[in-house]
PDB file of N, CA and C in Angstrom:
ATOM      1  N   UNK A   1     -47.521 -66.268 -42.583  1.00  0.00           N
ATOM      2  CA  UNK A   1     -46.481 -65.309 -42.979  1.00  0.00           C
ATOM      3  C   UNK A   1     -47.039 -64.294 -43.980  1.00  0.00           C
ATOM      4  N   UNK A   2     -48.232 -64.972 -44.609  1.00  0.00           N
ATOM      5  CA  UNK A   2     -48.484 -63.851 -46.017  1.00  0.00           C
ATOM      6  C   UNK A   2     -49.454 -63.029 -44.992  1.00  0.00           C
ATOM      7  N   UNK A   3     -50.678 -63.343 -44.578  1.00  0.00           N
ATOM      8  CA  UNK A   3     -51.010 -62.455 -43.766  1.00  0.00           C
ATOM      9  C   UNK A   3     -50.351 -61.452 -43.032  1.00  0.00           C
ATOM     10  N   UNK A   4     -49.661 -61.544 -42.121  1.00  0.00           N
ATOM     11  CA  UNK A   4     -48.869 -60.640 -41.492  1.00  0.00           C
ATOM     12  C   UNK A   4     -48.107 -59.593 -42.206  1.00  0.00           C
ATOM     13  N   UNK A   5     -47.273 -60.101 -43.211  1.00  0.00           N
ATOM     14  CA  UNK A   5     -46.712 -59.262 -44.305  1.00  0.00           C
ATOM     15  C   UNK A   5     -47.858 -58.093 -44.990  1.00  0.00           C
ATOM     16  N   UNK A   6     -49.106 -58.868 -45.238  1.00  0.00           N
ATOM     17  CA  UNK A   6     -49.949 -57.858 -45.922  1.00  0.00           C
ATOM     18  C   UNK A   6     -50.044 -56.603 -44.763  1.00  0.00           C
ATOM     19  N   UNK A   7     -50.285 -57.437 -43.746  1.00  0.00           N
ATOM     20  CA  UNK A   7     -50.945 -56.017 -42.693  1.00  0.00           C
ATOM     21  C   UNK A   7     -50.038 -55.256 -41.990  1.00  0.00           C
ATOM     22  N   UNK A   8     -48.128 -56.113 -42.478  1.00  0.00           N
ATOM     23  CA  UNK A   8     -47.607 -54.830 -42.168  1.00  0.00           C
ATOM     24  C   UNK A   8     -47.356 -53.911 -43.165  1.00  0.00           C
ATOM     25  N   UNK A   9     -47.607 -54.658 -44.476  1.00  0.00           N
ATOM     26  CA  UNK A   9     -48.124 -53.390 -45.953  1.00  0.00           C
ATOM     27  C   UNK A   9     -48.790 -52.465 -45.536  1.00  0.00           C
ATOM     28  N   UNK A  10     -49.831 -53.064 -44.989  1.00  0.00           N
ATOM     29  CA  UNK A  10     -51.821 -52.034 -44.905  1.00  0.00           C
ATOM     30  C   UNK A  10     -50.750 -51.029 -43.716  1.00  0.00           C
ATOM     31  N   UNK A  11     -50.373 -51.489 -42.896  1.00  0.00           N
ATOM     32  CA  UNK A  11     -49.537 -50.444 -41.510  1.00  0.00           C
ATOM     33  C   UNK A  11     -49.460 -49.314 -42.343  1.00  0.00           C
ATOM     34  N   UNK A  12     -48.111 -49.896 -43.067  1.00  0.00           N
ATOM     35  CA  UNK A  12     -46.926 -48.838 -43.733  1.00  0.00           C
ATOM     36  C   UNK A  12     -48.058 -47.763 -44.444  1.00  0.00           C
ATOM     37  N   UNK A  13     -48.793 -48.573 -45.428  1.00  0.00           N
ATOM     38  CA  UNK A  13     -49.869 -47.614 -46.293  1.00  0.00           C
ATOM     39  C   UNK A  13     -50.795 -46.504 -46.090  1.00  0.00           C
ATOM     40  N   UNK A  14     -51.324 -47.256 -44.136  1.00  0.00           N
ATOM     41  CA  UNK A  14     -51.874 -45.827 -43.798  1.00  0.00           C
ATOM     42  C   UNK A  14     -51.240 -44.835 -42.864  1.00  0.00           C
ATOM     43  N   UNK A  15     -49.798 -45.140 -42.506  1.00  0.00           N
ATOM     44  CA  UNK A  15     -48.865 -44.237 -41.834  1.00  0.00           C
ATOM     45  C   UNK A  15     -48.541 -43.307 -42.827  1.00  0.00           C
ATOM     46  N   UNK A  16     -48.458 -43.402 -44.156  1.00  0.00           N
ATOM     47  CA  UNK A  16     -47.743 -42.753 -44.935  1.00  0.00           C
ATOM     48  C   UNK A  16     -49.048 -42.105 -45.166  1.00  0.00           C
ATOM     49  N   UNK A  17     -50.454 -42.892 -45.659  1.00  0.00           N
ATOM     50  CA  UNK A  17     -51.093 -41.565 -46.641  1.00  0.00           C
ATOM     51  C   UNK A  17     -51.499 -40.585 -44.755  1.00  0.00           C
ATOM     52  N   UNK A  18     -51.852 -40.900 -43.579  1.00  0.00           N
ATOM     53  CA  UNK A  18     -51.812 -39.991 -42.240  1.00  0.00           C
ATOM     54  C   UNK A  18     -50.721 -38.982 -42.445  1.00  0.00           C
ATOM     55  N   UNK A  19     -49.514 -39.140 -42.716  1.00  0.00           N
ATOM     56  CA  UNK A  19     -48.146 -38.239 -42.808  1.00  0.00           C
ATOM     57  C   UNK A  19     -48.658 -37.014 -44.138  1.00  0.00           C
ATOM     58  N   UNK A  20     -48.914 -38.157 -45.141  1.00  0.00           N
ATOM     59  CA  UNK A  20     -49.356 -37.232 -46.381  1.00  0.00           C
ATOM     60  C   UNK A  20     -50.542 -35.899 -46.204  1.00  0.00           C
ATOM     61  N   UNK A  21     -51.378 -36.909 -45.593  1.00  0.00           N
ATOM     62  CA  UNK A  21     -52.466 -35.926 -45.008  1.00  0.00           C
ATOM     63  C   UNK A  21     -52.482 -34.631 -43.899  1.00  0.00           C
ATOM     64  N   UNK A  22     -51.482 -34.813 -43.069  1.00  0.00           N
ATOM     65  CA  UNK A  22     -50.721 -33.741 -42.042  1.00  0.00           C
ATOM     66  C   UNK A  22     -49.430 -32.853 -42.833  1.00  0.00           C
ATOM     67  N   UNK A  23     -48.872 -33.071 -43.614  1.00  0.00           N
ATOM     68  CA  UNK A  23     -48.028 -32.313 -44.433  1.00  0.00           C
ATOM     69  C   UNK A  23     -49.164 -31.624 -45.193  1.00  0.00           C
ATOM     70  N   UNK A  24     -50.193 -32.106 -45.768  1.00  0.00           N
ATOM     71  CA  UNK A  24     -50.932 -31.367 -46.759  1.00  0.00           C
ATOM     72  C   UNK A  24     -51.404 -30.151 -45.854  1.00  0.00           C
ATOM     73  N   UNK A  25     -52.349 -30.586 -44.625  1.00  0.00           N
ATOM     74  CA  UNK A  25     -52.633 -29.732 -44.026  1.00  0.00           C
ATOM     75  C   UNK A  25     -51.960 -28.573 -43.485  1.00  0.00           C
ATOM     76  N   UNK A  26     -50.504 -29.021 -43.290  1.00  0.00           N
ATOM     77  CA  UNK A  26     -49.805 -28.259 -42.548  1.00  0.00           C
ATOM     78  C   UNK A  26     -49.878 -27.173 -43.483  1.00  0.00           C
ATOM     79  N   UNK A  27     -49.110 -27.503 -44.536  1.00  0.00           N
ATOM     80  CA  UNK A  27     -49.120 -26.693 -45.686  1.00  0.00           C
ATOM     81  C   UNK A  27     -50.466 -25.315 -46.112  1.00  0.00           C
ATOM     82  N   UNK A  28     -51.436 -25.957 -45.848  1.00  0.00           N
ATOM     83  CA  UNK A  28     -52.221 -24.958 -46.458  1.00  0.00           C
ATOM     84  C   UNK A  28     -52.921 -24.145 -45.138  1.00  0.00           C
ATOM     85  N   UNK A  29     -52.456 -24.795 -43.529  1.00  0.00           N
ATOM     86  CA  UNK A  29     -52.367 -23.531 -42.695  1.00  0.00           C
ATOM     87  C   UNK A  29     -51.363 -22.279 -42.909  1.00  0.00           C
ATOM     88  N   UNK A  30     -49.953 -23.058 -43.407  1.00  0.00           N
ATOM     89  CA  UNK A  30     -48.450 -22.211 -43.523  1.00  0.00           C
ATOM     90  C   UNK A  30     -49.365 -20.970 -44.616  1.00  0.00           C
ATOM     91  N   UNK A  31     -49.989 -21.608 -45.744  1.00  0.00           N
ATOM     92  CA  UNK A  31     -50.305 -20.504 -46.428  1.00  0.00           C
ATOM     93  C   UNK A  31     -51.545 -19.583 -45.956  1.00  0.00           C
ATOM     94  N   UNK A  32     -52.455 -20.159 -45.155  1.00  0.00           N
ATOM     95  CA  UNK A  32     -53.482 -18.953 -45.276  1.00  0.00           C
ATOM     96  C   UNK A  32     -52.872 -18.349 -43.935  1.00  0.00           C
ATOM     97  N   UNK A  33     -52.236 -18.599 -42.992  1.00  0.00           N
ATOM     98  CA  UNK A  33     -51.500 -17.730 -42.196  1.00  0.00           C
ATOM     99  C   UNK A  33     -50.961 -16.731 -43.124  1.00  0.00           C
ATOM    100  N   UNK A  34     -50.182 -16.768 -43.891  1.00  0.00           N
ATOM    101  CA  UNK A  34     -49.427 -15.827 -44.784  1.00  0.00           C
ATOM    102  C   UNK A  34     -50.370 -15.212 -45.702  1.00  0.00           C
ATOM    103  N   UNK A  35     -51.468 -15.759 -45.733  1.00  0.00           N
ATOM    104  CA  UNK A  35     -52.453 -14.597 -46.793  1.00  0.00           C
ATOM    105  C   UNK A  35     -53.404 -13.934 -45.978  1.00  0.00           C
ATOM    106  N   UNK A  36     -53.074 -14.210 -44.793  1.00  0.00           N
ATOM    107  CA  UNK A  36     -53.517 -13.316 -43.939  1.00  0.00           C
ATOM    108  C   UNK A  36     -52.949 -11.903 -43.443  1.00  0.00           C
ATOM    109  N   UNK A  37     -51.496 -12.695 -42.961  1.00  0.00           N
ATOM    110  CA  UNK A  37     -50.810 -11.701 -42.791  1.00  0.00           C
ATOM    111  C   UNK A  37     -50.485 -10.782 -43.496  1.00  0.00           C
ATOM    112  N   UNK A  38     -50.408 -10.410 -45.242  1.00  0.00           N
ATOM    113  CA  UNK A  38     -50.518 -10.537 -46.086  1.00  0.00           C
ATOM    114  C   UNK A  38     -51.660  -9.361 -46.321  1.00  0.00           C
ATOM    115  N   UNK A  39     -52.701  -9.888 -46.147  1.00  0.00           N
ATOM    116  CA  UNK A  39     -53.905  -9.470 -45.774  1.00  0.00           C
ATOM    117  C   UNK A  39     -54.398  -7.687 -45.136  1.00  0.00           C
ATOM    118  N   UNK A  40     -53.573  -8.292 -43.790  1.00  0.00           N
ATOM    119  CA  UNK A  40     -53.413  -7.080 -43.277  1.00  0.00           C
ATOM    120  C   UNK A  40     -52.661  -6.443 -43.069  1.00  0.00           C
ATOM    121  N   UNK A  41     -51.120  -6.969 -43.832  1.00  0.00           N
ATOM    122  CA  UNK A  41     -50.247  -5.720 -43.916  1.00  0.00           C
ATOM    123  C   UNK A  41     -50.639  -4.839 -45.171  1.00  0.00           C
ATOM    124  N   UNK A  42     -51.273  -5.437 -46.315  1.00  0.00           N
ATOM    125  CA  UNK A  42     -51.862  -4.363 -47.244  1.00  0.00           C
ATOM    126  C   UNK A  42     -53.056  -3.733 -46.826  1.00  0.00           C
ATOM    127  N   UNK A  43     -54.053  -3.952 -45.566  1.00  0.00           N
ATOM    128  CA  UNK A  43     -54.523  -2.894 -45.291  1.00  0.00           C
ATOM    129  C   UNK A  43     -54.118  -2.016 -44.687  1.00  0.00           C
ATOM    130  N   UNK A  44     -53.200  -2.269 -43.649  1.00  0.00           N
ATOM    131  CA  UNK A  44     -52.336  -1.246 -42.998  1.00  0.00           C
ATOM    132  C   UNK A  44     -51.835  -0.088 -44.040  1.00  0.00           C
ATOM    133  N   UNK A  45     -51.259  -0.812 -45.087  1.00  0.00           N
ATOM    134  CA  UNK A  45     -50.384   0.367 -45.639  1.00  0.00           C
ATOM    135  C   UNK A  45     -51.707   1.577 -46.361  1.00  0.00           C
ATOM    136  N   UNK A  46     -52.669   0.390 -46.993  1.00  0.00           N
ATOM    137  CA  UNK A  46     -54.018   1.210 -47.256  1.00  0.00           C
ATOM    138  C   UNK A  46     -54.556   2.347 -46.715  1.00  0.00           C
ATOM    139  N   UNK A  47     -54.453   2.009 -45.497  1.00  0.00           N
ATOM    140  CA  UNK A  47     -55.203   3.073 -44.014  1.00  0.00           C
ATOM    141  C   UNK A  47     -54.036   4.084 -44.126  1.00  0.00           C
ATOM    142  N   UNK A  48     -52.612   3.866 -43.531  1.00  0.00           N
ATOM    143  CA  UNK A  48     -51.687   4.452 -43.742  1.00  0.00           C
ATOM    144  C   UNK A  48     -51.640   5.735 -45.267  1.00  0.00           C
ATOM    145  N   UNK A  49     -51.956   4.956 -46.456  1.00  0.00           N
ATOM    146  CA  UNK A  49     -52.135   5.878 -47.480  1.00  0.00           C
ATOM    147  C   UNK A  49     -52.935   6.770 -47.109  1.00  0.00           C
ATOM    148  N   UNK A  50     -53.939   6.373 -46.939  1.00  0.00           N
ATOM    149  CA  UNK A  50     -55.544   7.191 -46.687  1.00  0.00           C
ATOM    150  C   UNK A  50     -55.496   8.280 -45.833  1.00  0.00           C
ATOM    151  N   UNK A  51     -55.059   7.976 -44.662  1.00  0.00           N
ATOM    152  CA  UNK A  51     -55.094   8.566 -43.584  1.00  0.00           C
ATOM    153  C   UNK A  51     -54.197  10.018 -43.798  1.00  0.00           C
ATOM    154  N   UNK A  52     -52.869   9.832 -44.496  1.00  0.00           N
ATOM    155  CA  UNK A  52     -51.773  10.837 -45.005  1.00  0.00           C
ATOM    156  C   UNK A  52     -52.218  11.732 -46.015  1.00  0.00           C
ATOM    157  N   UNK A  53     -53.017  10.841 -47.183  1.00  0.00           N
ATOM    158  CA  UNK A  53     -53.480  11.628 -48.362  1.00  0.00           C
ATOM    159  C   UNK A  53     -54.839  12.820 -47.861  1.00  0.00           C
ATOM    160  N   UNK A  54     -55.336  12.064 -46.609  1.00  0.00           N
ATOM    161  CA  UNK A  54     -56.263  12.679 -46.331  1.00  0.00           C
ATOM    162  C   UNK A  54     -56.091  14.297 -45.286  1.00  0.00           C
ATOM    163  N   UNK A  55     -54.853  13.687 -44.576  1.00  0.00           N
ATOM    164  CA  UNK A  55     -54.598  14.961 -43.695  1.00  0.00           C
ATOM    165  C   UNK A  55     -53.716  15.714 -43.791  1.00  0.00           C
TER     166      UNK A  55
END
């Protein structure tokens, strides 16, 4: 009984830090997507400046 109990501990322990580890990740795709996008909407407006100031 104690065996089994432990290893459905060890289960639970590495389902959760796997979950932990896919939320983390998720997370820091959500952001460099957005510092991308980010990215190149301030060059757009850049070019946009440039392009106006210039002609």
């Amino acid at each position: 009984m104690k065996g089994s109990a432990l290893l459905a501990i060890l289960i639970v322990a590495a389902f959760l830090l796997a979950a932990a580890l896919l939320a983390t990740l998720f997370i820091l795709l959500v952001l460099l997507v957005g510092l991308a996008g980010l990215t190149a909407l301030l060059t757009g407006i850049l070019v946009l400046v440039c392009h106006l100031t210039l002609s």
